[in-house]
Protein backbone atom coordinates (compact mmCIF):
# COMPACT_ATOMS: atom_id res chain seq x y z
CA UNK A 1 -53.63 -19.25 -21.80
CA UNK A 2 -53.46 -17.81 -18.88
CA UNK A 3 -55.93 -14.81 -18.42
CA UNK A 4 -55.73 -12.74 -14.95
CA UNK A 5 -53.36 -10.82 -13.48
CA UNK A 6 -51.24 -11.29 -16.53
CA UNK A 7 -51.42 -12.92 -20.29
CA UNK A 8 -49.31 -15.22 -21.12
CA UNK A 9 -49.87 -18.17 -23.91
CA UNK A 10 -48.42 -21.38 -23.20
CA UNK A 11 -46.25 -22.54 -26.53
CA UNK A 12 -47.30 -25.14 -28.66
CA UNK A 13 -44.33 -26.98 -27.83
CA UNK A 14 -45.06 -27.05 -24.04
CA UNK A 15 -47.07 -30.66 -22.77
CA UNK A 16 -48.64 -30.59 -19.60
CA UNK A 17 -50.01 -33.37 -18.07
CA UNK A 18 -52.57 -33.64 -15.33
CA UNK A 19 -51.33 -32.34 -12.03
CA UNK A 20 -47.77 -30.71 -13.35
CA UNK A 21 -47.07 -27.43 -13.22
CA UNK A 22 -45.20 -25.07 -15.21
CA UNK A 23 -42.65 -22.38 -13.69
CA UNK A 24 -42.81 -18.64 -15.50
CA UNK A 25 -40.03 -16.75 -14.81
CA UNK A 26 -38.27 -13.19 -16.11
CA UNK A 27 -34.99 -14.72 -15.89
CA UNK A 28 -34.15 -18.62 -16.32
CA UNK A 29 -30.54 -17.84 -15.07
CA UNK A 30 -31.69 -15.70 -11.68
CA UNK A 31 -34.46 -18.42 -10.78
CA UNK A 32 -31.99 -21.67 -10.82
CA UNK A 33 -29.55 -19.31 -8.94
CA UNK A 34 -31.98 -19.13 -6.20
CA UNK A 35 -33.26 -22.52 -7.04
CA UNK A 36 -31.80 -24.69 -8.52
CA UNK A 37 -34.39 -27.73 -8.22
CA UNK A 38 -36.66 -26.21 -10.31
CA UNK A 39 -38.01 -27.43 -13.78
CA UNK A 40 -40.35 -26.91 -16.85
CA UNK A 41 -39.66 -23.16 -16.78
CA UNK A 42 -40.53 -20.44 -19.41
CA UNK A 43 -38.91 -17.56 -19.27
CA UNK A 44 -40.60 -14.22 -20.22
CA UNK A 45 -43.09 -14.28 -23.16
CA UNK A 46 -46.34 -12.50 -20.52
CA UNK A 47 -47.46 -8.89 -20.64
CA UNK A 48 -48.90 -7.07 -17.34
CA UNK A 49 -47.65 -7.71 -13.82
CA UNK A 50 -48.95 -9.33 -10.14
CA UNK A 51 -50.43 -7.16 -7.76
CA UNK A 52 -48.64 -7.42 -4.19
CA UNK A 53 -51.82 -7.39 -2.62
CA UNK A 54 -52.73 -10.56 -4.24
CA UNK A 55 -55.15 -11.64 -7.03
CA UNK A 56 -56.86 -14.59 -9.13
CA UNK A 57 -54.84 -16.37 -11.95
CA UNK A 58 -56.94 -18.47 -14.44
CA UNK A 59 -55.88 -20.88 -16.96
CA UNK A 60 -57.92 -21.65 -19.44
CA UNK A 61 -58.18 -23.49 -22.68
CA UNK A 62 -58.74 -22.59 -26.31
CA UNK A 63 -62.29 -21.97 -25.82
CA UNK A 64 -62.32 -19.57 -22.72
CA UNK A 65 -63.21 -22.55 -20.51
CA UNK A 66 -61.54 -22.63 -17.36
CA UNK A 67 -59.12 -25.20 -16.25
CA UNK A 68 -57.93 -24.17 -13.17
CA UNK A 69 -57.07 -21.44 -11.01
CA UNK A 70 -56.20 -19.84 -7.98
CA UNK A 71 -56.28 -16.57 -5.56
CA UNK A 72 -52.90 -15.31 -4.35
């Protein structure tokens, strides 16, 4: 789950293993347009948006304990 900035829930279906990352995006299509070597995307699925002026992003896991995040 991610918490800040936006919500978004990871699927069930998605593994991540130590040290991967995982790409959200609004459009699949328009992100491998623009680039093309990217992988493990989601598209859509989050409500709220970024703030331009930067923010923190937190994962967590199923019991509110953090797992990693950052500041933008």
């Amino acid at each position: 789950l991610i918490d800040r900035g936006i919500a978004f829930t990871i699927p069930p279906d998605i593994s991540m293993a130590a040290g991967s990352f995982l790409v959200l995006a609004s459009s699949r299509d328009g992100l491998l347009a623009r680039s093309p070597e990217a992988t493990n995307i989601v598209e859509g699925g989050w409500t709220g948006k970024l703030s331009n002026s930067g923010e923190r992003v937190r994962l967590v896991n199923a019991v509110d304990e953090t797992i990693d995040e950052i500041r933008y």
